[in-house]
C-alpha atoms as a PDB file:
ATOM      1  CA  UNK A   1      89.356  87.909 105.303  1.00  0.00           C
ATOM      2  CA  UNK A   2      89.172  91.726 105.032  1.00  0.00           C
ATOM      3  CA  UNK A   3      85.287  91.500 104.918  1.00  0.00           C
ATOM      4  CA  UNK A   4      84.968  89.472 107.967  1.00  0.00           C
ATOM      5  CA  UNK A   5      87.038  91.913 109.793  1.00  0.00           C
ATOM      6  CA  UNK A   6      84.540  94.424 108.780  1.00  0.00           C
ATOM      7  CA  UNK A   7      81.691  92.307 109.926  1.00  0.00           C
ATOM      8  CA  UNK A   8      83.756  91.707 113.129  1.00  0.00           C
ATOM      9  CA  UNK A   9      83.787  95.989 113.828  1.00  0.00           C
ATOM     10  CA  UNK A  10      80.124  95.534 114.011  1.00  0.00           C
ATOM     11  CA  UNK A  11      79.880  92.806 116.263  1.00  0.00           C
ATOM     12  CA  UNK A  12      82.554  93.797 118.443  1.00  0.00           C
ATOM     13  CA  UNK A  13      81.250  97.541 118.574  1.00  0.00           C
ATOM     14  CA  UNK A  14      77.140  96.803 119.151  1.00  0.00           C
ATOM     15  CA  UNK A  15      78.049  93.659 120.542  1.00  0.00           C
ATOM     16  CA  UNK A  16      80.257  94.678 123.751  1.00  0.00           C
ATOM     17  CA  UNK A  17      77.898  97.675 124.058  1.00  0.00           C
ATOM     18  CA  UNK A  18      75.743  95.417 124.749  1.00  0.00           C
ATOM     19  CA  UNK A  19      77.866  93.023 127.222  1.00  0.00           C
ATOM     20  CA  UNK A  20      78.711  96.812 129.196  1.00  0.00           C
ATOM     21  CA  UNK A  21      75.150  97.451 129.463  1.00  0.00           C
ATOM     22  CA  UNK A  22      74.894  93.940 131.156  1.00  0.00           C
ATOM     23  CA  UNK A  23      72.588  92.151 128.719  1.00  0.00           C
ATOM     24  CA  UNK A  24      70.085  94.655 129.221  1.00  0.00           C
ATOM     25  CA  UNK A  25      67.665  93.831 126.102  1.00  0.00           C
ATOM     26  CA  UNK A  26      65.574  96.703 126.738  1.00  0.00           C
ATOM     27  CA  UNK A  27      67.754  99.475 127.154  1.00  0.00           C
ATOM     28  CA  UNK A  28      70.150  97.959 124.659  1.00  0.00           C
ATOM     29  CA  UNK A  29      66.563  98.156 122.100  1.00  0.00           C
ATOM     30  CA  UNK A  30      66.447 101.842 123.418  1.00  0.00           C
ATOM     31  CA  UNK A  31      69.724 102.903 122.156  1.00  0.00           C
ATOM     32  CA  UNK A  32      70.261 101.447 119.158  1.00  0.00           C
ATOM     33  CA  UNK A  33      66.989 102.834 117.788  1.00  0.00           C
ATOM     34  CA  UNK A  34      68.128 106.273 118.924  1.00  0.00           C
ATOM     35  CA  UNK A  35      71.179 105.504 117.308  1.00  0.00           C
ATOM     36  CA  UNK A  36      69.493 104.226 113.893  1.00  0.00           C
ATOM     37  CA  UNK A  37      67.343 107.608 114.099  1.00  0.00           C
ATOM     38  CA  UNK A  38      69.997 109.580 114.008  1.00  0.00           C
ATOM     39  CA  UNK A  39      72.407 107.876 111.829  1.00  0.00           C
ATOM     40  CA  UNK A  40      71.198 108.929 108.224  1.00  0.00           C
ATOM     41  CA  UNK A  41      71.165 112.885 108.940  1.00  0.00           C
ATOM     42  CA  UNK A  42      74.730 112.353 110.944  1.00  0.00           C
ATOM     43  CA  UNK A  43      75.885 110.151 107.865  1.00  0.00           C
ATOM     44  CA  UNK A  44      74.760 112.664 105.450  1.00  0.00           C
ATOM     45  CA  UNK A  45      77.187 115.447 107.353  1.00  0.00           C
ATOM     46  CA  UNK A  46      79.952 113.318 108.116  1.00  0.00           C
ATOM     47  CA  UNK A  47      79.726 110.964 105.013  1.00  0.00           C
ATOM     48  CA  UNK A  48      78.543 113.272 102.560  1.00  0.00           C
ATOM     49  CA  UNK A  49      80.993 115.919 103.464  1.00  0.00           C
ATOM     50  CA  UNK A  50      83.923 113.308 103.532  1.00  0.00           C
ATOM     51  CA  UNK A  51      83.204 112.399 100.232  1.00  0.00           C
ATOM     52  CA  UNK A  52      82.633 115.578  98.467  1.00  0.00           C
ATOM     53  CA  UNK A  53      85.855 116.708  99.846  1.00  0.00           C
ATOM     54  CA  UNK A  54      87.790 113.493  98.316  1.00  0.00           C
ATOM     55  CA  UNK A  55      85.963 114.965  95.124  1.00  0.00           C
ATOM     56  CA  UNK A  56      87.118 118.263  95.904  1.00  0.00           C
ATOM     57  CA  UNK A  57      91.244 116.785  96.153  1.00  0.00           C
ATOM     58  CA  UNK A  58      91.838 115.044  94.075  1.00  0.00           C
ATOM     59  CA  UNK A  59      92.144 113.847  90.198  1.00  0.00           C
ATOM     60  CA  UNK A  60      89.190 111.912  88.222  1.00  0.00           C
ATOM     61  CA  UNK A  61      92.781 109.653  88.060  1.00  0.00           C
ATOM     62  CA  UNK A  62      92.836 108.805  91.833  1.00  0.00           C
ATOM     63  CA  UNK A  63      89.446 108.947  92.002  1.00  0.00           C
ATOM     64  CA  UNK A  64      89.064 105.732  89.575  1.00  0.00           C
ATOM     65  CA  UNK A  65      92.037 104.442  91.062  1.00  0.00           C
ATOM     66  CA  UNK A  66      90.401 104.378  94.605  1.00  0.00           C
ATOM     67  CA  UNK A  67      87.562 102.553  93.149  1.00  0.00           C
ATOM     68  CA  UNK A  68      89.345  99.900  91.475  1.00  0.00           C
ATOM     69  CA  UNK A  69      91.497  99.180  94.808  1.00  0.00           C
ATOM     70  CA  UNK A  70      88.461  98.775  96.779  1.00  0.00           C
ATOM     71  CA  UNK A  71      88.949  95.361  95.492  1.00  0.00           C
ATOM     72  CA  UNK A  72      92.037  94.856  97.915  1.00  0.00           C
ATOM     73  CA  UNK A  73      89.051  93.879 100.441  1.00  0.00           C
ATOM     74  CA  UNK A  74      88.491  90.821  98.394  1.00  0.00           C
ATOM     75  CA  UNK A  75      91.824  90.252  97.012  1.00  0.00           C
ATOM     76  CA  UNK A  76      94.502  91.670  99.066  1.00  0.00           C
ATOM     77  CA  UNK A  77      97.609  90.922  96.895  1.00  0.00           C
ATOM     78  CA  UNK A  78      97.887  92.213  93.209  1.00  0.00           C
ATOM     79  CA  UNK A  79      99.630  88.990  91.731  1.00  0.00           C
ATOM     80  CA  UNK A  80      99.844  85.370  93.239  1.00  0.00           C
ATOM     81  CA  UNK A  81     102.360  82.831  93.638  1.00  0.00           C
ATOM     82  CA  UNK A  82     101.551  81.410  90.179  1.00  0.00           C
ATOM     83  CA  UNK A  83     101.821  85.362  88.837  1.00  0.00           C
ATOM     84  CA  UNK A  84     105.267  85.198  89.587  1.00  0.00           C
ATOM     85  CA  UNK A  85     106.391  81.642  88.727  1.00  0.00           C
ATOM     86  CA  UNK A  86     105.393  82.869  85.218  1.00  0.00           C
ATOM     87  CA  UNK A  87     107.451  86.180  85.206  1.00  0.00           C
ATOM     88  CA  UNK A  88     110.023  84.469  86.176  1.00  0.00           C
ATOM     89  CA  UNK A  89     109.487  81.738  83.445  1.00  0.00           C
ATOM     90  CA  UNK A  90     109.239  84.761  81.330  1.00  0.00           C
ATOM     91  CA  UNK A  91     112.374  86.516  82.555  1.00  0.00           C
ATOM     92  CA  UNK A  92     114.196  83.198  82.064  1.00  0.00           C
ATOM     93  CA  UNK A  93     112.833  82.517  78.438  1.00  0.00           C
ATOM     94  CA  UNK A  94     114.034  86.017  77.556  1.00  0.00           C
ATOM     95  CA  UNK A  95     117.562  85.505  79.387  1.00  0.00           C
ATOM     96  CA  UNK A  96     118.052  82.445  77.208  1.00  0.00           C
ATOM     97  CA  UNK A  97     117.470  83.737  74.159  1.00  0.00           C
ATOM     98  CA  UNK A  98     119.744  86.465  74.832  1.00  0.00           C
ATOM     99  CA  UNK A  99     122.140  84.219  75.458  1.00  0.00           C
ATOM    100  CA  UNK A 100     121.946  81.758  73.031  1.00  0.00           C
ATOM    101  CA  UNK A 101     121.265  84.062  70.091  1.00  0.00           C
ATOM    102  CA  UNK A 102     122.033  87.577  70.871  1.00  0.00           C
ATOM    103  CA  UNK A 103     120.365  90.739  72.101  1.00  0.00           C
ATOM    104  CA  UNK A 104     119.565  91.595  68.454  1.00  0.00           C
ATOM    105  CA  UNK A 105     117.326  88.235  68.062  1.00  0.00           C
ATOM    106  CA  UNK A 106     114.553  90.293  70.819  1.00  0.00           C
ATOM    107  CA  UNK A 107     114.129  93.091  68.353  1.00  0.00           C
ATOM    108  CA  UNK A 108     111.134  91.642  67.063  1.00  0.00           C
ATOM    109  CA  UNK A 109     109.775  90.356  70.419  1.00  0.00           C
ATOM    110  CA  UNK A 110     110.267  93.835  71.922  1.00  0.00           C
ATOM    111  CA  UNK A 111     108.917  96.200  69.238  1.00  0.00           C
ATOM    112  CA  UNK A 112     105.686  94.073  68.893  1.00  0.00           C
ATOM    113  CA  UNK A 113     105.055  92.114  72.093  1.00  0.00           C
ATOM    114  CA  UNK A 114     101.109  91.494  71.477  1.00  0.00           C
ATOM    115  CA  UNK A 115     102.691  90.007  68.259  1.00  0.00           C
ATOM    116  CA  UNK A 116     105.155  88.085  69.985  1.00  0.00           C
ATOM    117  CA  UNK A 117     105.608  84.003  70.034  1.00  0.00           C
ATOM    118  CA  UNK A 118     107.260  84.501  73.144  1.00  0.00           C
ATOM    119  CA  UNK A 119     105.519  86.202  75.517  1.00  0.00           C
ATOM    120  CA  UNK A 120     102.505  84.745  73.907  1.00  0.00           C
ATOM    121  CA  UNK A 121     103.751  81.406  76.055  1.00  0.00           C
ATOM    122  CA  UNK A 122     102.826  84.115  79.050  1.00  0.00           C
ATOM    123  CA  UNK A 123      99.496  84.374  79.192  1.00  0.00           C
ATOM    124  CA  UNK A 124      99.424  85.896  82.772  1.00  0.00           C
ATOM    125  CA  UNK A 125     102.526  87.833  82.023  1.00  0.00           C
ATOM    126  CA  UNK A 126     101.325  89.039  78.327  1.00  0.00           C
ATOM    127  CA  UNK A 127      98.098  90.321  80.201  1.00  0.00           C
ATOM    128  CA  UNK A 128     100.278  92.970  82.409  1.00  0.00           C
ATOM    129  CA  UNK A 129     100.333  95.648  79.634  1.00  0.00           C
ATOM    130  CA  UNK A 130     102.169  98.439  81.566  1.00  0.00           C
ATOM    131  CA  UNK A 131     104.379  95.321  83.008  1.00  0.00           C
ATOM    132  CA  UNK A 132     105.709  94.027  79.350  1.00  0.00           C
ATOM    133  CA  UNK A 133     106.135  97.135  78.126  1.00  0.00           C
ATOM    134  CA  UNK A 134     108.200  98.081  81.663  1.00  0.00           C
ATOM    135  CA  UNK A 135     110.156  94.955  80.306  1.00  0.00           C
ATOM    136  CA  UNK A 136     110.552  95.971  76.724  1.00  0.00           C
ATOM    137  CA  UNK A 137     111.684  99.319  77.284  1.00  0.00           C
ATOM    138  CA  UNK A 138     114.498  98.408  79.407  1.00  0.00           C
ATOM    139  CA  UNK A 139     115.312  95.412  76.487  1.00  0.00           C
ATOM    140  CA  UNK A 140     115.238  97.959  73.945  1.00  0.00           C
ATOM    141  CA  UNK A 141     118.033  99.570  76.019  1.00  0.00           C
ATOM    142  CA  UNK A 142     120.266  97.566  76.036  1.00  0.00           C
ATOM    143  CA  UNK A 143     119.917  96.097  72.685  1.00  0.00           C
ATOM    144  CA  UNK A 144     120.411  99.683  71.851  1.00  0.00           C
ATOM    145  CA  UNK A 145     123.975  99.433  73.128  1.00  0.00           C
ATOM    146  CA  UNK A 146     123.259 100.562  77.160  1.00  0.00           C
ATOM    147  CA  UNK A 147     124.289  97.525  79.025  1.00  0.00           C
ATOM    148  CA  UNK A 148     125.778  99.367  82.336  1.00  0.00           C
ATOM    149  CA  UNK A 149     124.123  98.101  84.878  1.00  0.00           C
ATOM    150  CA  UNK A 150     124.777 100.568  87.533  1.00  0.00           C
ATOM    151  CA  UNK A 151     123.133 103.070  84.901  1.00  0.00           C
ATOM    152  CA  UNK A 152     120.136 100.781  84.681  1.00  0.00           C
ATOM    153  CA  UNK A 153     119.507  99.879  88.238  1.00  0.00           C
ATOM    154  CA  UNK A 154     119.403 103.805  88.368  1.00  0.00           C
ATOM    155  CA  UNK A 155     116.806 104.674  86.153  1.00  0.00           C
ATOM    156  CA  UNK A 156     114.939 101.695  86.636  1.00  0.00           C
ATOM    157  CA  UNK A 157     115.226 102.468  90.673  1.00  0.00           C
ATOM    158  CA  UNK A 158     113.647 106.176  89.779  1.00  0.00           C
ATOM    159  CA  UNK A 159     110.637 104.735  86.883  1.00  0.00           C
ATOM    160  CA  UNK A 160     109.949 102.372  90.165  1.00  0.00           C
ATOM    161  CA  UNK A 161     109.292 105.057  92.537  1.00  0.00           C
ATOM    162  CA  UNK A 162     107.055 106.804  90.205  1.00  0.00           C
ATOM    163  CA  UNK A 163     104.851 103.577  89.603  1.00  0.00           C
ATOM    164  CA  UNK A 164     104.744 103.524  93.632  1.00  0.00           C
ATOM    165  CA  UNK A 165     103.735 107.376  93.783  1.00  0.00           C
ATOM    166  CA  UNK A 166     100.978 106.551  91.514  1.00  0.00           C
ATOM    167  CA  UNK A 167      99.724 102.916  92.901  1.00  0.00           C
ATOM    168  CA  UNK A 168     100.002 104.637  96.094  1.00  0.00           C
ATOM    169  CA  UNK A 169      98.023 107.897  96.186  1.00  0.00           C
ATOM    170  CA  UNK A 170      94.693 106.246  95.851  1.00  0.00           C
ATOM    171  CA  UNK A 171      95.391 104.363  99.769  1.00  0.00           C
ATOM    172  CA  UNK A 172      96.867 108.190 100.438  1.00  0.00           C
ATOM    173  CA  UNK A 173      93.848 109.835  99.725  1.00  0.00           C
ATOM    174  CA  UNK A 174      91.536 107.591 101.531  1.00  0.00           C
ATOM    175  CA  UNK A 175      93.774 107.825 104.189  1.00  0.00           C
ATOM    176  CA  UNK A 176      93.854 111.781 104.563  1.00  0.00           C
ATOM    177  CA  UNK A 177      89.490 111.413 104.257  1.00  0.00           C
ATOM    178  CA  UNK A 178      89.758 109.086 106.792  1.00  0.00           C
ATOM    179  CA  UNK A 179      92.165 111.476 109.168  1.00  0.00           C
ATOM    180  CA  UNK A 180      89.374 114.571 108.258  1.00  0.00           C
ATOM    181  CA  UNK A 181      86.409 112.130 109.419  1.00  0.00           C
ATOM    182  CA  UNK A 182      86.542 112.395 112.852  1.00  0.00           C
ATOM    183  CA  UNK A 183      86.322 116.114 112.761  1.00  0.00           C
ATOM    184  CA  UNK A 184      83.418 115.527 110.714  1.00  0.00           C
ATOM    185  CA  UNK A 185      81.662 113.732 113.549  1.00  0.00           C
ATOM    186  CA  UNK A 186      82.460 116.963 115.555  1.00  0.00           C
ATOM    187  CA  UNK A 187      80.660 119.297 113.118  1.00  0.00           C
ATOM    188  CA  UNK A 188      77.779 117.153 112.941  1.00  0.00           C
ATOM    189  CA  UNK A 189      77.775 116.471 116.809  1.00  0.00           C
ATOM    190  CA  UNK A 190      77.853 120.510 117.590  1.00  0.00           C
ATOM    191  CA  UNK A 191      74.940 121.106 114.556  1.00  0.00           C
ATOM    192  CA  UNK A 192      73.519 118.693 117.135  1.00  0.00           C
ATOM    193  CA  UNK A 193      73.929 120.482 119.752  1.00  0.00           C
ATOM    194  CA  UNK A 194      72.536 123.632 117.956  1.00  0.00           C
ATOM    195  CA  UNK A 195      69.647 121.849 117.444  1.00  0.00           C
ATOM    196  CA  UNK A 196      68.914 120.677 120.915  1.00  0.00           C
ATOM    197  CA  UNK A 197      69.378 123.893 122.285  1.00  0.00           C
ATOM    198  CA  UNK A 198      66.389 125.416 120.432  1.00  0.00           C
ATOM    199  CA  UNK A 199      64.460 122.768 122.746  1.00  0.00           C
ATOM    200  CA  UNK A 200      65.891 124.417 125.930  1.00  0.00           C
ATOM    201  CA  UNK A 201      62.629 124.437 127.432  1.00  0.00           C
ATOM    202  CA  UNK A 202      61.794 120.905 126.611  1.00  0.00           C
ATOM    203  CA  UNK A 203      61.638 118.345 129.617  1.00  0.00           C
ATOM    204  CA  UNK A 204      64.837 116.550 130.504  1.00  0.00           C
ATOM    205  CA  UNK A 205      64.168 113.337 128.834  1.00  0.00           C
ATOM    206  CA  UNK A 206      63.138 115.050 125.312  1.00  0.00           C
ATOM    207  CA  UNK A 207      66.766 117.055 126.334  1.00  0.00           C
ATOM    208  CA  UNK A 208      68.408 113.681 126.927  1.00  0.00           C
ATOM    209  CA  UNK A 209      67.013 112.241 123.711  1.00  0.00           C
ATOM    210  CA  UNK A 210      68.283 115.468 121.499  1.00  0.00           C
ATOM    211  CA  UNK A 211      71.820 115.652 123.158  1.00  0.00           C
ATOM    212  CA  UNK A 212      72.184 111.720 122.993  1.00  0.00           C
ATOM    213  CA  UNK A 213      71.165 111.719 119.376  1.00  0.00           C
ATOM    214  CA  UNK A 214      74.080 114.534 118.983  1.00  0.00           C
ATOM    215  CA  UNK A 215      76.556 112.697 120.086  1.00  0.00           C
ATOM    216  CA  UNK A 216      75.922 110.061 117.645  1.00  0.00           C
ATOM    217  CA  UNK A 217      77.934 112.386 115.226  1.00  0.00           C
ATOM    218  CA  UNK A 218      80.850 112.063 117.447  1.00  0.00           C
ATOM    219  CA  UNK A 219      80.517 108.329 117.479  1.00  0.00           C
ATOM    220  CA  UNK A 220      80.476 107.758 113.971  1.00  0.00           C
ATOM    221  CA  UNK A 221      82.749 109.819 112.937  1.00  0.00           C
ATOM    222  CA  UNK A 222      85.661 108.316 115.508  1.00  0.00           C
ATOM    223  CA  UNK A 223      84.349 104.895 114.444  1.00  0.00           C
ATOM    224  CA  UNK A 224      84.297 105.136 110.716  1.00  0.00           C
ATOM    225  CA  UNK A 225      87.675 106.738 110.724  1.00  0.00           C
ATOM    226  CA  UNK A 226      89.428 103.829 112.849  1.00  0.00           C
ATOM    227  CA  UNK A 227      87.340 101.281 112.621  1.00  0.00           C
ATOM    228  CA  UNK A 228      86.204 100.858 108.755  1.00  0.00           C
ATOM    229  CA  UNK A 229      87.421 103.743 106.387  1.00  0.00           C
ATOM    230  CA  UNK A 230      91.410 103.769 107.725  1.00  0.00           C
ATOM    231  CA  UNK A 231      91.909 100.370 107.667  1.00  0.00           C
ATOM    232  CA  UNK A 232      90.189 100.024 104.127  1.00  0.00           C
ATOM    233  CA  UNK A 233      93.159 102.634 103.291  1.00  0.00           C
ATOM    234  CA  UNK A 234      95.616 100.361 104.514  1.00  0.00           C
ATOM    235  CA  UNK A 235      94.449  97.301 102.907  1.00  0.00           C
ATOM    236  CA  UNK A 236      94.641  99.560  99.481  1.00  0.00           C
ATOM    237  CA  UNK A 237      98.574 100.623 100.610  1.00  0.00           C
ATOM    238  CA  UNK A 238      99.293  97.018 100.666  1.00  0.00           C
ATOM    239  CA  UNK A 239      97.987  95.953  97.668  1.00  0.00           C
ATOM    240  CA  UNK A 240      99.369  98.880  96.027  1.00  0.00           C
ATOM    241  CA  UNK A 241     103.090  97.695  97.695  1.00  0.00           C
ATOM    242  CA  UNK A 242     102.083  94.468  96.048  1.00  0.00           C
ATOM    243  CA  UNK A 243     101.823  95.678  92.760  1.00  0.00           C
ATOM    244  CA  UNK A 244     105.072  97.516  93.029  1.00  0.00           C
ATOM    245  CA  UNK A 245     106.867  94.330  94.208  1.00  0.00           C
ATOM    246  CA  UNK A 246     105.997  92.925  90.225  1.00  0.00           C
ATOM    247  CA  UNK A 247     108.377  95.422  88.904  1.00  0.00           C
ATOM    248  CA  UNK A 248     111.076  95.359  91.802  1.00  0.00           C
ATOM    249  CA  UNK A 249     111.443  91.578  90.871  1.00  0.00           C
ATOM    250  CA  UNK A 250     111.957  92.131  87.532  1.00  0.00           C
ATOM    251  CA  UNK A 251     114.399  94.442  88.207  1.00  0.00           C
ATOM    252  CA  UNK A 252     116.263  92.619  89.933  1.00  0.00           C
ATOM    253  CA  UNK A 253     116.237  89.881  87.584  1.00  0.00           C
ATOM    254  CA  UNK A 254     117.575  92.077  85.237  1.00  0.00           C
ATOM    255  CA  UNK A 255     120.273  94.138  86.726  1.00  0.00           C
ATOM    256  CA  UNK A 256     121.676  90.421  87.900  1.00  0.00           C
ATOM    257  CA  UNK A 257     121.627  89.051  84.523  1.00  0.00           C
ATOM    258  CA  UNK A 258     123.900  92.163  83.048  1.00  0.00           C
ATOM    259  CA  UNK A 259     126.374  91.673  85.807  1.00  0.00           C
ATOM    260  CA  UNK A 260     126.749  88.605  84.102  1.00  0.00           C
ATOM    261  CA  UNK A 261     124.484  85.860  86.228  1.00  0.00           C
ATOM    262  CA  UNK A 262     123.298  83.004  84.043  1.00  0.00           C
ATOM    263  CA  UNK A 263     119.631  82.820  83.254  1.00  0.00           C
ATOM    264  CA  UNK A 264     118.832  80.504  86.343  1.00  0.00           C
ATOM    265  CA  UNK A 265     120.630  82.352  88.454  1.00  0.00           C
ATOM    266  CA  UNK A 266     119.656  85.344  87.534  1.00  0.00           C
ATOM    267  CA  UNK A 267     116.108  84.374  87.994  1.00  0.00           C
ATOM    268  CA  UNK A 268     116.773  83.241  91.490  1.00  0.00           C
ATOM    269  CA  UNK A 269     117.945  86.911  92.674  1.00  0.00           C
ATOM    270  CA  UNK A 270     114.465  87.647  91.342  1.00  0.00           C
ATOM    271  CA  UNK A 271     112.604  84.726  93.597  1.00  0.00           C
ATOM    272  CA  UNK A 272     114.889  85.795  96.636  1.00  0.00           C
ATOM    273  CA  UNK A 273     113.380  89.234  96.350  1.00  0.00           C
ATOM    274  CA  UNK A 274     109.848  87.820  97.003  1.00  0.00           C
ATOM    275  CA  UNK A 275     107.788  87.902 100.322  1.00  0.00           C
ATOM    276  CA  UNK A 276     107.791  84.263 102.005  1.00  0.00           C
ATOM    277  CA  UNK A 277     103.565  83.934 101.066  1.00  0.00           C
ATOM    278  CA  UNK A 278     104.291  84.653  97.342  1.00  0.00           C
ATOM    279  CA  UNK A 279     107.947  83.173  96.840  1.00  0.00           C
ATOM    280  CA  UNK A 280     108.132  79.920  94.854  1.00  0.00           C
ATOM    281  CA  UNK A 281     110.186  77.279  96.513  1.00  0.00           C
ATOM    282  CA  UNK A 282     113.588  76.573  94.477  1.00  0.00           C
ATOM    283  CA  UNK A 283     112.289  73.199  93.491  1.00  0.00           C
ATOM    284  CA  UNK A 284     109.099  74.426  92.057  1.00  0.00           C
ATOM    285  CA  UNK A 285     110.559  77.130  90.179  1.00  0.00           C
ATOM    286  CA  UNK A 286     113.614  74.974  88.912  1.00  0.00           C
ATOM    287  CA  UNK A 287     110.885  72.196  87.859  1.00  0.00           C
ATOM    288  CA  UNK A 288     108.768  74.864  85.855  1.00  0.00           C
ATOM    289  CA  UNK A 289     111.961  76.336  83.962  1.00  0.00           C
ATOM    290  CA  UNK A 290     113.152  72.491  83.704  1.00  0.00           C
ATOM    291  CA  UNK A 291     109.779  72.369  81.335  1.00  0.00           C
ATOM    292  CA  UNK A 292     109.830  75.427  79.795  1.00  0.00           C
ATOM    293  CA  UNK A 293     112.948  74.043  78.732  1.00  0.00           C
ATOM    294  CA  UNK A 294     111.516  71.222  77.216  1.00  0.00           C
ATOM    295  CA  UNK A 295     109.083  72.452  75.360  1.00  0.00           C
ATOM    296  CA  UNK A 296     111.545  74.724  74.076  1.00  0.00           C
ATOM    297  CA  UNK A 297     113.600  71.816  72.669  1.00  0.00           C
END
């Protein structure tokens, strides 16, 4: 969907410059080829300079960051609906043990979770390195001896605004480039302008061709800002908030479960936490724990 909304900035830009100009083939032929002429110096000053400045402020860390959420245009969300009917599985397997056997029989599980015969039932959970080990650290916790929950939900709360500083200042930075473009577009519409006016003497349609050619750096600089590199920014924000919504749950799951929730239900204050596209039904959660539980026997 994000791509076709791209597609749809060009067709609604080009075409209802062409509906204004009232169908007008010809002249709509005569300014898009001055507009194509001048497009690769204006997107060497306005692009160029956009991206050398990104360069310029920020880490090679945000930097790689920005390229790997460049996928949010294909796949908006971070985890699915199936992503989180497994952590929850997961969150529930763990729960259980803890209850039936003690926080002392995770030890293993926690020290050595690519080792682990339970998480290894996890695939999509036991891929989420910096996710299991989230997990395991807070485990290790309170098998240590830690099992305030009020002390918990605090440090978890501040580790969780750390993870969203850092899955967040890729979308940030775009976003600040994007904010810079448009005065971009100025600097490459007043070189422009330089230009034409060492043609002074030139007749008024080579004039009109030099100044309208200028302007295209105005153009392209509002339009790439609002139309294509901003919201690109935003689509990274999101997916960024949907990567921070993984740990929130299992928070939540957590701090519930100390405060002396059963497994099930402690697993439910995790599903509640969910937005409505992502959140498992009761009834398909409950009948995926229901087998988990059965293969467990």
């Amino acid at each position: 969907m994000k791509l076709i909304g791209l597609v749809l900035v060009f067709f609604c830009t080009f075409g209802g410059l062409f509906i204004a100009m009232q169908f007008d083939y010809h002249g709509f032929s005569k300014l898009m080829f001055l507009i194509l002429g001048a497009m690769p110096g204006e997107m060497v000053i306005i692009g160029g300079c956009a991206l050398a400045a990104f360069v310029v402020a920020n880490s090679r860390e945000t930097i790689k960051g920005t390229i790997s959420y460049l996928s949010a245009l294909t796949k908006p969300s971070a985890h699915s609906k199936e992503d989180y009917v497994e952590l929850m599985a997961a969150l529930y397997a763990v729960f259980t043990r803890v209850r039936t056997k003690g926080w002392l029989a995770l030890e293993q599980h926690i020290d050595h979770p690519d080792q682990s015969d339970l998480f290894a039932q996890f695939p999509r959970f036991a891929a989420n390195g910096r996710a299991i080990i989230f997990l395991c650290d807070y485990l290790r916790i309170i098998s240590m001896g830690n099992q305030n929950p009020h002390e918990l939900e605090a440090l978890m709360d501040e580790e969780i605004q750390t993870i969203e500083h850092h899955e967040t200042h890729p979308s940030h930075a775009v976003q600040t480039m994007a904010d810079g473009i448009p005065a971009l577009g100025i600097v490459a519409a007043v070189l422009g302008v330089i230009k034409t006016m060492t043609s002074i003497n030139e007749p008024p349609e080579v004039l009109g061709k030099l100044i309208g050619a200028a302007l295209v750096g105005t153009f392209l600089g509002v339009w790439m800002a609002y139309a294509m590199v901003g919201p690109v920014a935003g689509a990274m924000r999101v997916k960024a908030d949907s990567k921070v919504m993984y740990y929130k749950s299992m928070k939540v799951g957590i701090v519930a479960f100390l405060n002396g929730a059963s497994p099930q239900v402690a697993v439910e204050f995790s599903r509640k936490l969910l937005p409505h596209d992502l959140q498992p039904s009761f009834q398909e959660l409950e009948e995926h724990l229901d087998e988990l539980s059965a293969v467990a026997a």
